[in-house]
N, C-alpha and C. Protein backbone atom coordinates (compact mmCIF):
# COMPACT_ATOMS: atom_id res chain seq x y z
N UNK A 1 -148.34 -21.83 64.77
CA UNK A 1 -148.66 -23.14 64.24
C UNK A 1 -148.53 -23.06 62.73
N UNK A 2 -147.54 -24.29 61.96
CA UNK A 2 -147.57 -24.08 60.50
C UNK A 2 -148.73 -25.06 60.33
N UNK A 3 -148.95 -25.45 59.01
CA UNK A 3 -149.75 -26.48 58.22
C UNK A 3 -148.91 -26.51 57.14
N UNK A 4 -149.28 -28.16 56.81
CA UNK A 4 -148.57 -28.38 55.65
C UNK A 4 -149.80 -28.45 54.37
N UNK A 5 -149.26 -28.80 52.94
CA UNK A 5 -150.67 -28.66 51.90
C UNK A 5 -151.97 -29.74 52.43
N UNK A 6 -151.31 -30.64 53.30
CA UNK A 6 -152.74 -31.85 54.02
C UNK A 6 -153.55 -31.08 54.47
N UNK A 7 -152.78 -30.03 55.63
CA UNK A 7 -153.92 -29.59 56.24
C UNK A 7 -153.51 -29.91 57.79
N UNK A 8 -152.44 -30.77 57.98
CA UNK A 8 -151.62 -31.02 59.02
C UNK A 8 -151.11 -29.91 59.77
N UNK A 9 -151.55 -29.64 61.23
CA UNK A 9 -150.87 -28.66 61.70
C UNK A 9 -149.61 -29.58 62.52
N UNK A 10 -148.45 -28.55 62.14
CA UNK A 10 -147.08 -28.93 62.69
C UNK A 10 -146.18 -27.81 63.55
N UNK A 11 -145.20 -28.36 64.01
CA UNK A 11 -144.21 -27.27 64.55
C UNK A 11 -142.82 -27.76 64.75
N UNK A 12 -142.24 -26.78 64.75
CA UNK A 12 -140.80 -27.01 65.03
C UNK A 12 -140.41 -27.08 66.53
N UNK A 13 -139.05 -27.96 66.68
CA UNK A 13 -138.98 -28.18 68.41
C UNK A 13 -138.34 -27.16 68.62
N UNK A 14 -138.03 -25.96 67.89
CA UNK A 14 -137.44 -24.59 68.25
C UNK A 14 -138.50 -23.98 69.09
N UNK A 15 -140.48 -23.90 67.92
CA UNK A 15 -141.23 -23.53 68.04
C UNK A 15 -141.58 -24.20 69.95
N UNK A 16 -141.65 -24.94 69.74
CA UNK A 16 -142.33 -25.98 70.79
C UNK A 16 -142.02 -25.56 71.87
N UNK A 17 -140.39 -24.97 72.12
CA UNK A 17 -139.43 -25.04 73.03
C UNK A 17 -139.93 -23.35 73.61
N UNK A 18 -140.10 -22.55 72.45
CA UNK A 18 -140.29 -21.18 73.03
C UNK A 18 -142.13 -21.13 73.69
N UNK A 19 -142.88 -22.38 73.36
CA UNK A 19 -144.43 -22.41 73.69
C UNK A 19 -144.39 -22.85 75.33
N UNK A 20 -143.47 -23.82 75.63
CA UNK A 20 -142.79 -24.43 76.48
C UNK A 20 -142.28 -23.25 77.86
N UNK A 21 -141.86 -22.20 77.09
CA UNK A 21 -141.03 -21.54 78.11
C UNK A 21 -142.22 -20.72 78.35
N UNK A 22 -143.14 -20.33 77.72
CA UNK A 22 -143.83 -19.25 77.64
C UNK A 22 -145.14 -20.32 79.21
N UNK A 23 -145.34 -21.85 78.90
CA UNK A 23 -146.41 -22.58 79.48
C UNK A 23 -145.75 -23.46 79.71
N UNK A 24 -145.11 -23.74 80.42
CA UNK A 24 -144.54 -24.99 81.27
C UNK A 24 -145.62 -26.30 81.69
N UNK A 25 -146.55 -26.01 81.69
CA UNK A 25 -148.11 -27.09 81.86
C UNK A 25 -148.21 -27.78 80.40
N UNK A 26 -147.76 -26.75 79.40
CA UNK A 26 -147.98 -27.06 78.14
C UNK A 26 -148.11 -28.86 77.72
N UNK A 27 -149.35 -29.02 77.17
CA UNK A 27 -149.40 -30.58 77.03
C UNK A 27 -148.56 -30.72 75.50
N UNK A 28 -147.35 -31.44 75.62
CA UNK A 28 -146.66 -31.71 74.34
C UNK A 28 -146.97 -32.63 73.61
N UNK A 29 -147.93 -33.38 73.95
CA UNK A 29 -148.64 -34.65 73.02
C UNK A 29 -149.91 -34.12 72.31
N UNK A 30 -149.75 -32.74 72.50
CA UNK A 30 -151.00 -32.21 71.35
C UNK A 30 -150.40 -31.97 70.26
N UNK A 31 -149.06 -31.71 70.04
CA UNK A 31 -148.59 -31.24 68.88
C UNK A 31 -147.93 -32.54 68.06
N UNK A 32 -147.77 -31.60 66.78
CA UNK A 32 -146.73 -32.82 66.15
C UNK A 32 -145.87 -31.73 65.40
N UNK A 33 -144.41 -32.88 65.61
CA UNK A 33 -142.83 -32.02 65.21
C UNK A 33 -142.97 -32.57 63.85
N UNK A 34 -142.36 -31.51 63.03
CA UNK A 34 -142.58 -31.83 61.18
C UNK A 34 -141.03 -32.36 62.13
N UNK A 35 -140.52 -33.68 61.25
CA UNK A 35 -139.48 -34.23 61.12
C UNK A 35 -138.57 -34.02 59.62
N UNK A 36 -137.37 -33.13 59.85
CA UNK A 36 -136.72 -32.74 58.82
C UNK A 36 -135.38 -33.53 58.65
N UNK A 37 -135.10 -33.87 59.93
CA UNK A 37 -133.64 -34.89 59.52
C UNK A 37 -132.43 -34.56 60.39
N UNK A 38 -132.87 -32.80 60.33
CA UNK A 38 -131.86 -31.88 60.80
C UNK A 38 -131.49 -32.41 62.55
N UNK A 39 -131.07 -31.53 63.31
CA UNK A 39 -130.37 -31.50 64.63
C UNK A 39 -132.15 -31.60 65.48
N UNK A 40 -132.46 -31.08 65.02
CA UNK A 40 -133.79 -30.46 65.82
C UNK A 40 -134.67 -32.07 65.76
N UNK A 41 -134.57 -32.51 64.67
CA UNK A 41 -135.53 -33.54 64.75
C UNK A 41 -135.26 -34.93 65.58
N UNK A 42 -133.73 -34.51 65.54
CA UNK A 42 -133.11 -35.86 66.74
C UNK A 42 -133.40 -35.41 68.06
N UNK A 43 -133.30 -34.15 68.36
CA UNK A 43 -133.71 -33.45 69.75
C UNK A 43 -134.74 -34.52 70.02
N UNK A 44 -135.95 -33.92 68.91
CA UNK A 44 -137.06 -34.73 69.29
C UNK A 44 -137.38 -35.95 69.87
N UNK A 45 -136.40 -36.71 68.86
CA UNK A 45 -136.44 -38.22 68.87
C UNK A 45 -135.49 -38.43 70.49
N UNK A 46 -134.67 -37.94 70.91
CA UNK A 46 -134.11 -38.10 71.79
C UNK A 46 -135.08 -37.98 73.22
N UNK A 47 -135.76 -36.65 73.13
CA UNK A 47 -136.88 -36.49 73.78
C UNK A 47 -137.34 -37.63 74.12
N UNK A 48 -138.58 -38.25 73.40
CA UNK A 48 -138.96 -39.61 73.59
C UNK A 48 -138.42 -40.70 73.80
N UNK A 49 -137.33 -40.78 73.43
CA UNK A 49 -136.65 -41.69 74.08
C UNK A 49 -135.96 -42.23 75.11
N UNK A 50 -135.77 -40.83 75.89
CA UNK A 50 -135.56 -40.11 77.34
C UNK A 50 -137.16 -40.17 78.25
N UNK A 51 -138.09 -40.38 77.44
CA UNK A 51 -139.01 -40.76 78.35
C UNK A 51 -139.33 -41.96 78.47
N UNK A 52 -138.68 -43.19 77.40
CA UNK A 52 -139.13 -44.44 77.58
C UNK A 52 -138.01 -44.55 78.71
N UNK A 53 -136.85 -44.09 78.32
CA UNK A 53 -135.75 -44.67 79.60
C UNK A 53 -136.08 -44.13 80.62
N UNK A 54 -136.35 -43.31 81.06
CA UNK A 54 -136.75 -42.82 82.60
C UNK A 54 -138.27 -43.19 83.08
N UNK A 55 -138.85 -43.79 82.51
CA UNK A 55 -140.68 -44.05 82.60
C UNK A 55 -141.01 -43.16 83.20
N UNK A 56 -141.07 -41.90 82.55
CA UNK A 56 -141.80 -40.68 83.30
C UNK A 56 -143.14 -40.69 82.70
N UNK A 57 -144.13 -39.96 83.60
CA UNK A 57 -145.24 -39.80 82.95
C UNK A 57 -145.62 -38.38 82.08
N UNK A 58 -145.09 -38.14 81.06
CA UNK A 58 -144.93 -37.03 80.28
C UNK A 58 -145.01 -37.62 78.63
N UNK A 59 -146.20 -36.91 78.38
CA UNK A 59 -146.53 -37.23 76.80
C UNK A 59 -144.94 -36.79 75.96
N UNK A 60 -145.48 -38.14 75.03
CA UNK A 60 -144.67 -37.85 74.36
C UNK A 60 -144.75 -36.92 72.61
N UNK A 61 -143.52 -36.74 72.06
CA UNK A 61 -143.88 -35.54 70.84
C UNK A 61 -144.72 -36.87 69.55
N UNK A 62 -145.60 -35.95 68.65
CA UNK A 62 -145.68 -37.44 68.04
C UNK A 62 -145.37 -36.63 66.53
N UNK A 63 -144.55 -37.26 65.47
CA UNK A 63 -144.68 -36.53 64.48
C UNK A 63 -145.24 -36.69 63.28
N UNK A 64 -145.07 -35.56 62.66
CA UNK A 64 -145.84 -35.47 61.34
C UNK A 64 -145.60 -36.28 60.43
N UNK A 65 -147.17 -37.42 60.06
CA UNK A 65 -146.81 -38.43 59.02
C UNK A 65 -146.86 -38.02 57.57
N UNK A 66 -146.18 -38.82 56.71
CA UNK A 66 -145.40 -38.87 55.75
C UNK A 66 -146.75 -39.09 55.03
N UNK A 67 -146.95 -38.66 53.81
CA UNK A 67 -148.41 -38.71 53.28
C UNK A 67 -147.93 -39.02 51.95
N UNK A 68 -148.19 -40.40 51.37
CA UNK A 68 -147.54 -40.64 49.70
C UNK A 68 -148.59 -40.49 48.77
N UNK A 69 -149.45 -39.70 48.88
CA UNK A 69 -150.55 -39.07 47.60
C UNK A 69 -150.40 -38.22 47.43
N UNK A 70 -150.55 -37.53 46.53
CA UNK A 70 -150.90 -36.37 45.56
C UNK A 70 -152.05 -35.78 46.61
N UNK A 71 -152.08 -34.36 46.54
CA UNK A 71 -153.29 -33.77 47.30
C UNK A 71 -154.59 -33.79 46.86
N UNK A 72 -154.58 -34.42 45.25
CA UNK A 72 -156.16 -34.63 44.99
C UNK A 72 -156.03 -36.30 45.25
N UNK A 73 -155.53 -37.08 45.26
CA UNK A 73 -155.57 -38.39 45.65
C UNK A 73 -156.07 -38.14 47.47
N UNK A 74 -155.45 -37.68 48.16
CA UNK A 74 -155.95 -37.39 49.71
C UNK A 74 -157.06 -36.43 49.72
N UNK A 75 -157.26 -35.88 48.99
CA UNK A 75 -158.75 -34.88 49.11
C UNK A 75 -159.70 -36.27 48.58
N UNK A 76 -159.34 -36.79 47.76
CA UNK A 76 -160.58 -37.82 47.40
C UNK A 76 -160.64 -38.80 48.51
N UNK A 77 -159.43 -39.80 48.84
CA UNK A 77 -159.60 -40.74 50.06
C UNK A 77 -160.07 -40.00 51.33
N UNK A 78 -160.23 -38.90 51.58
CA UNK A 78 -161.08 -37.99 52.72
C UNK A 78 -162.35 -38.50 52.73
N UNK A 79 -162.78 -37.15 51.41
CA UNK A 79 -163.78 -37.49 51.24
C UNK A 79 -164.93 -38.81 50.98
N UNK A 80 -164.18 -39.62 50.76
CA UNK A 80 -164.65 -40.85 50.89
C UNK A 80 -164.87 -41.30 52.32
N UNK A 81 -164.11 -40.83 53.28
CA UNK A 81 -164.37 -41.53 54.58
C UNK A 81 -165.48 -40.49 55.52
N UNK A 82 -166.66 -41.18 55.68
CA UNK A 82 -168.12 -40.29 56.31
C UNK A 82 -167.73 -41.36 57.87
N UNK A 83 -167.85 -40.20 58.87
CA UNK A 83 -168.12 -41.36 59.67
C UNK A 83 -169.32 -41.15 60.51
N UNK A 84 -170.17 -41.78 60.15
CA UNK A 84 -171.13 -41.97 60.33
C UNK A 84 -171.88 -43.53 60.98
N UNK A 85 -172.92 -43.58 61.44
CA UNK A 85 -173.24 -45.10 61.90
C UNK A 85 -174.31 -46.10 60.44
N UNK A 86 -173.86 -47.10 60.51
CA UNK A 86 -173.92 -48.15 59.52
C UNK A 86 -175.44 -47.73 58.82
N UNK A 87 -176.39 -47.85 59.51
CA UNK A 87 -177.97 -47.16 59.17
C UNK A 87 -177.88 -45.88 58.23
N UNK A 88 -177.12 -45.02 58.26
CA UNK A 88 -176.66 -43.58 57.89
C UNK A 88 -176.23 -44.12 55.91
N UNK A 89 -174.93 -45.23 56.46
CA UNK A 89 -174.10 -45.44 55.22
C UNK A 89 -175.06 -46.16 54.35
N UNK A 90 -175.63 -47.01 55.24
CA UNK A 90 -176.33 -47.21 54.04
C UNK A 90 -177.88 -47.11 53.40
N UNK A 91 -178.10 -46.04 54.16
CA UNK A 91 -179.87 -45.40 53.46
C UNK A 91 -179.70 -45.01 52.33
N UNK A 92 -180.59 -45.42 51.53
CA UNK A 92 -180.86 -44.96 50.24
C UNK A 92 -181.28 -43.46 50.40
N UNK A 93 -180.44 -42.32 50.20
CA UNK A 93 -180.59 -41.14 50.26
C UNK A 93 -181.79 -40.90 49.15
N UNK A 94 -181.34 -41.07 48.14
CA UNK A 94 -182.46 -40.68 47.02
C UNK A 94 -183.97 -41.05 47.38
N UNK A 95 -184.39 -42.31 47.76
CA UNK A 95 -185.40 -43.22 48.18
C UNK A 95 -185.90 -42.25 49.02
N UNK A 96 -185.20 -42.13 50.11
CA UNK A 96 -185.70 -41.13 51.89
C UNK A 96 -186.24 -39.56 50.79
N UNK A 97 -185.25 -39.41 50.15
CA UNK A 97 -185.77 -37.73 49.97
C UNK A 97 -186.84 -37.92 48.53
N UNK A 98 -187.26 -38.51 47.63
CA UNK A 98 -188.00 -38.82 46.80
C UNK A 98 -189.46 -38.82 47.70
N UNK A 99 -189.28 -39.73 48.74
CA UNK A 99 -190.66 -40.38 49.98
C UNK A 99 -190.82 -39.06 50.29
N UNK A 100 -190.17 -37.85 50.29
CA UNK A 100 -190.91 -36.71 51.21
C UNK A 100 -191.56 -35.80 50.52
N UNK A 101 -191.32 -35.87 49.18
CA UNK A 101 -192.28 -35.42 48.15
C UNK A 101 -193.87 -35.04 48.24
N UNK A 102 -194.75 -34.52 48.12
CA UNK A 102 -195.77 -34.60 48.35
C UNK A 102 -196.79 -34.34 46.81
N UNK A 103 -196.07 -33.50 45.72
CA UNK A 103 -196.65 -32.98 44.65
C UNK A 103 -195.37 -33.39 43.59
N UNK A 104 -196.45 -32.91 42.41
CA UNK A 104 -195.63 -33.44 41.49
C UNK A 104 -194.21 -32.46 41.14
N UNK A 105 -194.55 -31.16 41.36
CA UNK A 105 -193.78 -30.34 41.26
C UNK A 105 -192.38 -30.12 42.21
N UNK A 106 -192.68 -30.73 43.28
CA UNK A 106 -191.72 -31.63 44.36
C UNK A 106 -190.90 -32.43 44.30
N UNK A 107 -191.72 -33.53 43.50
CA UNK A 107 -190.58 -34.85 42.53
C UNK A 107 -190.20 -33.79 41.35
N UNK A 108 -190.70 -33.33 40.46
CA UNK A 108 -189.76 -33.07 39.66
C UNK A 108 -188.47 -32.14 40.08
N UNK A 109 -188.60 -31.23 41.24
CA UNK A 109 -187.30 -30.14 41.78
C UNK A 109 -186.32 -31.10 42.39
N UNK A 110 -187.01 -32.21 42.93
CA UNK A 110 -185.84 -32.92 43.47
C UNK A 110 -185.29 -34.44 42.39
N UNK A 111 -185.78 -34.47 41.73
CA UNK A 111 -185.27 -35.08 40.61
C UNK A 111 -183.95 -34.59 40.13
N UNK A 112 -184.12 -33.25 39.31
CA UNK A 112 -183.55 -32.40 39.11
C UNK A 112 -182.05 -32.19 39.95
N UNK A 113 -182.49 -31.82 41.20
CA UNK A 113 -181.44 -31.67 42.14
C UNK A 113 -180.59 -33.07 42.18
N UNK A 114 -181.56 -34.21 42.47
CA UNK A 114 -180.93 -35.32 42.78
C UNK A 114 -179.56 -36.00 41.85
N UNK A 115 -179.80 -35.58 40.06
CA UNK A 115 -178.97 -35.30 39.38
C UNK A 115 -177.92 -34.76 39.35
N UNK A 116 -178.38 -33.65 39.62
CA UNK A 116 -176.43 -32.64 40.04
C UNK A 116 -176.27 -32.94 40.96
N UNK A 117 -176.34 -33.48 42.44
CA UNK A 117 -175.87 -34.32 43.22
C UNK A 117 -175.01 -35.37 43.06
N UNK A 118 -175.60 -36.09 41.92
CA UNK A 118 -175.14 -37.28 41.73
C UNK A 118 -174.02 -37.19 40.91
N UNK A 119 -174.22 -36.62 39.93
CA UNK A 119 -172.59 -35.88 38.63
C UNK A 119 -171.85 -35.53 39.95
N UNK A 120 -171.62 -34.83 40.78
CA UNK A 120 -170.89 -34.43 41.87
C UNK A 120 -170.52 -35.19 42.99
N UNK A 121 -171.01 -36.56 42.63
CA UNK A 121 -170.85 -37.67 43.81
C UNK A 121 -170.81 -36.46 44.91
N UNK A 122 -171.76 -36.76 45.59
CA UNK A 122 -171.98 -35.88 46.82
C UNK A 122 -172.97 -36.80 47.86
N UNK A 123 -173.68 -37.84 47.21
CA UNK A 123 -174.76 -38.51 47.88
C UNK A 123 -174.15 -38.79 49.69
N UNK A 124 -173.16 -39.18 49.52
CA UNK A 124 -172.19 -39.38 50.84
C UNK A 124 -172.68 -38.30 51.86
N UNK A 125 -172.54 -36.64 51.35
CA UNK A 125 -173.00 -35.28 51.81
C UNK A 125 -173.92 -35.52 52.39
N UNK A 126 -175.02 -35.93 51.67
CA UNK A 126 -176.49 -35.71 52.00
C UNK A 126 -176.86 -36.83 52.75
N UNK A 127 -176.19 -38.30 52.76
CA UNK A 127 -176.37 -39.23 53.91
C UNK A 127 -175.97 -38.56 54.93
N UNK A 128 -174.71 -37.58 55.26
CA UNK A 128 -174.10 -37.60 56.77
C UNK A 128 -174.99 -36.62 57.00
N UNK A 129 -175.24 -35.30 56.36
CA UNK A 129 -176.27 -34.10 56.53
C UNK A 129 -177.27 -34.93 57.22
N UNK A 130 -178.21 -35.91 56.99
CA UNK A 130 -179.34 -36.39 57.02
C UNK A 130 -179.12 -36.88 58.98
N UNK A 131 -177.73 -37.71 58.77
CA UNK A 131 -177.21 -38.06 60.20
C UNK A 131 -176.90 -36.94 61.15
N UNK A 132 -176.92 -35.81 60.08
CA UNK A 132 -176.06 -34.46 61.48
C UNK A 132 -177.50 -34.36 61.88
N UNK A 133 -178.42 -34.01 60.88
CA UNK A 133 -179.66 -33.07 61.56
C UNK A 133 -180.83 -33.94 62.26
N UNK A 134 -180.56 -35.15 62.05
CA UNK A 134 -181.19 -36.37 62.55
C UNK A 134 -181.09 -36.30 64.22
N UNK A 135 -179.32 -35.94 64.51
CA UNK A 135 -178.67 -35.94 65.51
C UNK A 135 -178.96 -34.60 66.63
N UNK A 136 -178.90 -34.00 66.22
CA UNK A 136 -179.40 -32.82 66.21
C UNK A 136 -180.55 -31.94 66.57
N UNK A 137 -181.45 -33.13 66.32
CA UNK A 137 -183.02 -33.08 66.32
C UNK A 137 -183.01 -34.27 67.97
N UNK A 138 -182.03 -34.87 67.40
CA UNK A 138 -182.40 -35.94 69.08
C UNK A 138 -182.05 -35.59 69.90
N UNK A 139 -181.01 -34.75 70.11
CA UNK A 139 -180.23 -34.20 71.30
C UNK A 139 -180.82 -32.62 71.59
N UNK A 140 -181.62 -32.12 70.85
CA UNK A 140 -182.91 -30.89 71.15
C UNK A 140 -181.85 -29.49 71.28
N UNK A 141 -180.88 -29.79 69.77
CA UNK A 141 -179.44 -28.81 69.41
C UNK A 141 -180.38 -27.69 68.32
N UNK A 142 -180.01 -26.42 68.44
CA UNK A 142 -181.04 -25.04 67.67
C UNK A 142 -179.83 -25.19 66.70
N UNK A 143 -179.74 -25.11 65.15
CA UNK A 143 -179.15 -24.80 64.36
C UNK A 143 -179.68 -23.26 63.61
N UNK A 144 -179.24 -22.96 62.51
CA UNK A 144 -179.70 -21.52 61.62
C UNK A 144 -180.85 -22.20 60.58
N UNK A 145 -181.67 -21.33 60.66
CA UNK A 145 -182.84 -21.45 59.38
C UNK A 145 -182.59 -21.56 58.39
N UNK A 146 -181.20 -21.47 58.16
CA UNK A 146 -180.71 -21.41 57.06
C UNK A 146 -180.38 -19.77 56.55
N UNK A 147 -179.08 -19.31 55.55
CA UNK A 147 -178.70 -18.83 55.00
C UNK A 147 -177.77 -19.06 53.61
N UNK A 148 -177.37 -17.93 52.98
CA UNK A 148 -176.60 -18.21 51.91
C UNK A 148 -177.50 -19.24 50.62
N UNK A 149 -176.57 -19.53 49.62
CA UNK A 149 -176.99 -20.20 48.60
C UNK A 149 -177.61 -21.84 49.11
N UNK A 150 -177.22 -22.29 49.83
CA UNK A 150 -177.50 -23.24 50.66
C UNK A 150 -179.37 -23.66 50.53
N UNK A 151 -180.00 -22.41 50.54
CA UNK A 151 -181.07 -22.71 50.46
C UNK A 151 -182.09 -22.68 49.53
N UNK A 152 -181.22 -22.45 47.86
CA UNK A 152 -181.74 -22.65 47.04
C UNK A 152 -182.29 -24.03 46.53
N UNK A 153 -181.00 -25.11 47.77
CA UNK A 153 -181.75 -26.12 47.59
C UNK A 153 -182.90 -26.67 48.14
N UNK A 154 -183.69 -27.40 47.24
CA UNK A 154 -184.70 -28.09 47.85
C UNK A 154 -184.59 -29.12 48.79
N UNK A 155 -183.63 -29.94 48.18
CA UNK A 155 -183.09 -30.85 49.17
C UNK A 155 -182.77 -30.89 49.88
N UNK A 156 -181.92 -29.66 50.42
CA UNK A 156 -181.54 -29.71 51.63
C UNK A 156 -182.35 -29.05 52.59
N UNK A 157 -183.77 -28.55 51.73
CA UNK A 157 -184.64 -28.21 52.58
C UNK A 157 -185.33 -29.03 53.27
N UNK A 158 -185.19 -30.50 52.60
CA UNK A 158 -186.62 -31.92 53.42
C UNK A 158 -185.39 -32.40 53.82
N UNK A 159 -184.25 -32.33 53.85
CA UNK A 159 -183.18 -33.66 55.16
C UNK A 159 -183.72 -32.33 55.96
N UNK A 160 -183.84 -31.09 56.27
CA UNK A 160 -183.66 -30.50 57.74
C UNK A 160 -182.38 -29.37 57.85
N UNK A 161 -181.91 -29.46 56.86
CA UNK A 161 -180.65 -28.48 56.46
C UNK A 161 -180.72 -26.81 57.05
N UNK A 162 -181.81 -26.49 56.20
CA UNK A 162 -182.38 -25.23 56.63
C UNK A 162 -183.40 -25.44 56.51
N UNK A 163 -184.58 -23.59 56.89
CA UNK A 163 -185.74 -23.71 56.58
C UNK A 163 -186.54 -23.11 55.81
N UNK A 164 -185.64 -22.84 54.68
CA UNK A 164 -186.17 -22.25 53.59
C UNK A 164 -186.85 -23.02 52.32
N UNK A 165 -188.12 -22.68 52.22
CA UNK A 165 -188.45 -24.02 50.80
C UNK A 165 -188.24 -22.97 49.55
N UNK A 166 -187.42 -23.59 48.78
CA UNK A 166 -187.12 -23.08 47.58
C UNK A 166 -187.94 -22.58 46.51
N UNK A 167 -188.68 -24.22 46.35
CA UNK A 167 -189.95 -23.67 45.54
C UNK A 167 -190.83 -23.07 45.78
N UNK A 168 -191.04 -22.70 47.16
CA UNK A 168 -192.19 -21.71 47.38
C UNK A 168 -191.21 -20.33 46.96
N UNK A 169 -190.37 -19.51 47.40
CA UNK A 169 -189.46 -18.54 46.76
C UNK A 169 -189.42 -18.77 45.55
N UNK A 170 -189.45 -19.69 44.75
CA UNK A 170 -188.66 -19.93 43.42
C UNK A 170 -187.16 -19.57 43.07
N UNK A 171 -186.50 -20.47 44.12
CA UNK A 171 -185.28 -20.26 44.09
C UNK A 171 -184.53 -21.27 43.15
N UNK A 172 -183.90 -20.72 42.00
CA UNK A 172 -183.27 -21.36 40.99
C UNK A 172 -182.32 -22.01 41.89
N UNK A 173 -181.90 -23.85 41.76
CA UNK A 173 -180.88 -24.60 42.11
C UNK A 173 -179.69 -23.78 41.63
N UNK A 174 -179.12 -23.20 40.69
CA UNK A 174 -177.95 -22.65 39.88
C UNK A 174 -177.71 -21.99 41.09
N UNK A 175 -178.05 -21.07 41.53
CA UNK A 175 -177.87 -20.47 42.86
C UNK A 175 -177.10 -21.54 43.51
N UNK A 176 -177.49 -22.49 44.77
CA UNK A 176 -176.49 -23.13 44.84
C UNK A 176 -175.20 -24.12 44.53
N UNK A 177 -175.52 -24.42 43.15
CA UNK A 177 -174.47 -24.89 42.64
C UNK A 177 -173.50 -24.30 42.24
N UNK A 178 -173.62 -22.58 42.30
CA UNK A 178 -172.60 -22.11 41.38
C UNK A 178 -170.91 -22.61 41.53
């Protein structure tokens, strides 16, 4: 399997053809043919088109779309898309994690945090986080207590992230931001 810089996995109908011989069951509507122009890519196209004329029931190839952004233009329109349910998109993340505060020393770590969050447009993160472990918690799913830098945050200690509290460790945020 190649990938292209998207992140698109593709193959060639050379590739396809030797996956083919190897698995004859092989479902060919999982893949997609990078389309180059060449001999191979009309194969393709011929392919499918040999299945509209014969109405067989055999997936057809589907290929690799044409992507007109820059890879930080598509890393940003990604990241912009959470999919998540409407309640999720639009909770005031800051509001929910401010309310779980209990001391003053609480609001001020997540103040703090809530800041470099925000320089990092990340709030999106911490809405869907909030929806994974929400989810997670309803369907009675065991995640990790947490590891790694991950749990220097505080914040992601009250959505449910992990279960490490920072400030009781005194775990510097820099830790996970590095």
């Amino acid at each position: 399997m190649n990938y292209d810089q998207y992140g698109q996995a593709w193959t060639t109908p050379d590739e396809l053809c030797g996956l083919l011989y190897q698995n004859p069951e092989l479902d060919l509507g999982r893949f997609h043919v990078k389309f180059s122009g060449g001999t191979d890519s009309k194969a393709a196209l011929e392919y499918n088109r040999s299945i509209d004329l014969l109405h067989v029931d055999l997936p057809k190839l589907k290929f690799l779309r044409d992507i007109d952004q820059t890879l930080a233009e598509f890393d940003q329109t990604n990241q912009n898309n959470w999919y998540m349910p409407t309640e999720y998109q639009n909770l005031d993340i800051a509001a929910w994690i401010l309310s779980q505060c209990k001391t003053q020393a609480e609001l001020q770590r997540v103040g703090q945090e809530l800041l470099l969050y925000q320089e990092r447009d990340l709030f999106n993160l911490l809405k869907y986080l909030k929806y994974f472990v929400d989810t997670m918690r309803a369907n009675h799913i065991v995640w990790g207590v947490g590891r790694g830098s991950s749990t220097a945050s505080y914040v992601l200690y009250l959505i449910g992230v992990h279960r490490i509290n920072s400030l009781y460790y005194d775990l510097p945020i820099e830790e996970f931001l590095r």
